[in-house]
Protein backbone atom coordinates (compact mmCIF):
# COMPACT_ATOMS: atom_id res chain seq x y z
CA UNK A 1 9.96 -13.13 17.09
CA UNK A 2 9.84 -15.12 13.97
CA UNK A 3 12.97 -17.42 15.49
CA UNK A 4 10.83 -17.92 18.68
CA UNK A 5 7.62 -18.85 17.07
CA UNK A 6 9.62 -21.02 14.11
CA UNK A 7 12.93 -22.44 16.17
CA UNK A 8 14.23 -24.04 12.86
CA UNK A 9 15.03 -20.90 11.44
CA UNK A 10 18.59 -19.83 10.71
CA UNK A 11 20.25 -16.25 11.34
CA UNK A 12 21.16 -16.53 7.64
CA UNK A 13 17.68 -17.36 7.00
CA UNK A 14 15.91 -14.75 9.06
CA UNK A 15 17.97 -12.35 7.27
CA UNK A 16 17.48 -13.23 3.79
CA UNK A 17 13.91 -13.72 4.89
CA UNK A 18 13.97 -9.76 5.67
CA UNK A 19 15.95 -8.56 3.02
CA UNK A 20 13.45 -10.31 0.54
CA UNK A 21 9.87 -8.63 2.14
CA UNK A 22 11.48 -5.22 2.37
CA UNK A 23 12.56 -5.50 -1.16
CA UNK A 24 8.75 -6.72 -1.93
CA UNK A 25 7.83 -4.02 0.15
CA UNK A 26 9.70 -1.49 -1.98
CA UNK A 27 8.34 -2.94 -4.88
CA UNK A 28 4.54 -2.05 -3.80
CA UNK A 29 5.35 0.99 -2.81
CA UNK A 30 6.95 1.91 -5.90
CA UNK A 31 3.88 0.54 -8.12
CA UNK A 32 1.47 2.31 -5.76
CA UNK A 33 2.93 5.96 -5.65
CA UNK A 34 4.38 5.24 -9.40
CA UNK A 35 7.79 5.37 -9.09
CA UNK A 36 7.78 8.91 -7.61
CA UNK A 37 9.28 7.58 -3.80
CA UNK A 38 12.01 5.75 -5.71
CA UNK A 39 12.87 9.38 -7.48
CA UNK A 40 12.53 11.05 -3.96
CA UNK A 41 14.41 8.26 -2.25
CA UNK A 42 17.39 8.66 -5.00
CA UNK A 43 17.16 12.78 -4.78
CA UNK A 44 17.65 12.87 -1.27
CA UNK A 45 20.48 10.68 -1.26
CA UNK A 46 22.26 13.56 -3.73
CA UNK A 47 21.36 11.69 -6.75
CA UNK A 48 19.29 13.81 -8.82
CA UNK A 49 20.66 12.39 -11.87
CA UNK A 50 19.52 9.45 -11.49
CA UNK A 51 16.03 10.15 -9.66
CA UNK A 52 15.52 12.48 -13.14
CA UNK A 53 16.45 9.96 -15.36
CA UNK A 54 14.43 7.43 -13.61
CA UNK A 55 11.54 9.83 -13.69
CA UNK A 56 11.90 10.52 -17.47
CA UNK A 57 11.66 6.95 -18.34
CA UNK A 58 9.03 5.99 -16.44
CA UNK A 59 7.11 8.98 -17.92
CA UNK A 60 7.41 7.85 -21.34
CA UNK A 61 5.30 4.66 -19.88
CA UNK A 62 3.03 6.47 -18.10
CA UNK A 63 2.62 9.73 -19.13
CA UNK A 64 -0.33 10.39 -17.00
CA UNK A 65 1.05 10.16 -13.70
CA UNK A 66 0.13 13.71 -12.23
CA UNK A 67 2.52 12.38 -9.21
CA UNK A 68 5.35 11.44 -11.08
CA UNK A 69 5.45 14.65 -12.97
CA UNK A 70 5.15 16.74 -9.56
CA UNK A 71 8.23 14.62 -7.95
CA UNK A 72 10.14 15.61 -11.65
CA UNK A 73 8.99 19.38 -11.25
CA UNK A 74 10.25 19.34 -7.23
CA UNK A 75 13.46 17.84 -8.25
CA UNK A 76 14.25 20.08 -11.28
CA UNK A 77 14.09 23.24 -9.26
CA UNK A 78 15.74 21.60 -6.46
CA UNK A 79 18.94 21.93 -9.05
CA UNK A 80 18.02 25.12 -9.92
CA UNK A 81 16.09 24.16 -13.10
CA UNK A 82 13.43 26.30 -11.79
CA UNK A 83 11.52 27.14 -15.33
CA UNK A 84 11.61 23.33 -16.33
CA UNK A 85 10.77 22.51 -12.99
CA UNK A 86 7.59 24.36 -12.74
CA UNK A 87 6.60 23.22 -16.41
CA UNK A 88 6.89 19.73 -15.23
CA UNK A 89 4.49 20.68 -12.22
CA UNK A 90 2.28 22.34 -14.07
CA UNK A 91 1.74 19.85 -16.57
CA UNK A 92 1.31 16.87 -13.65
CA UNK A 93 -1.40 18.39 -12.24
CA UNK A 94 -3.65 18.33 -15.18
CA UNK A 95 -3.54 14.86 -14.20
CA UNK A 96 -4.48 14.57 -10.08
């Protein structure tokens, strides 16, 4: 569509052109939900690791993200961290 309305364009730069607004698109989603899709994203890709760590930092920033804490509780029983897990879900919804 966008190389019928603008016939200038490149294939090279209709693809960069997408790959930079779904990476802004990713960004807003990210600051909207508070980094809790990224940590979903990353734990159902098999990286709970990383979706934990990522969680863990970004609560030391925001601590009061009742949504960020959830997404850390569902992950942490997900490995079978169940006590953590529910501590972490616990303590996020003093915050929604």
């Amino acid at each position: 569509m966008l190389q019928r309305r603008y016939p200038w364009l490149t294939d090279n730069s209709v693809t960069v052109l997408r790959r930079k607004v779904g990476e802004r698109m990713q960004e807003v989603i990210e600051e909207e939900t508070r980094g809790a899709v990224k940590a979903r994203v990353l734990s159902a890709s098999g990286r709970d690791t990383e979706a934990i760590r990522h969680l863990e930092s970004y609560l030391i920033e925001e601590p009061e993200d009742g949504d960020a804490w959830y997404a850390l509780g569902e992950i942490l029983c997900k490995i079978g961290r169940n006590e953590e897990g529910y501590r972490m879900i616990n303590h996020g919804r003093r915050f929604l």
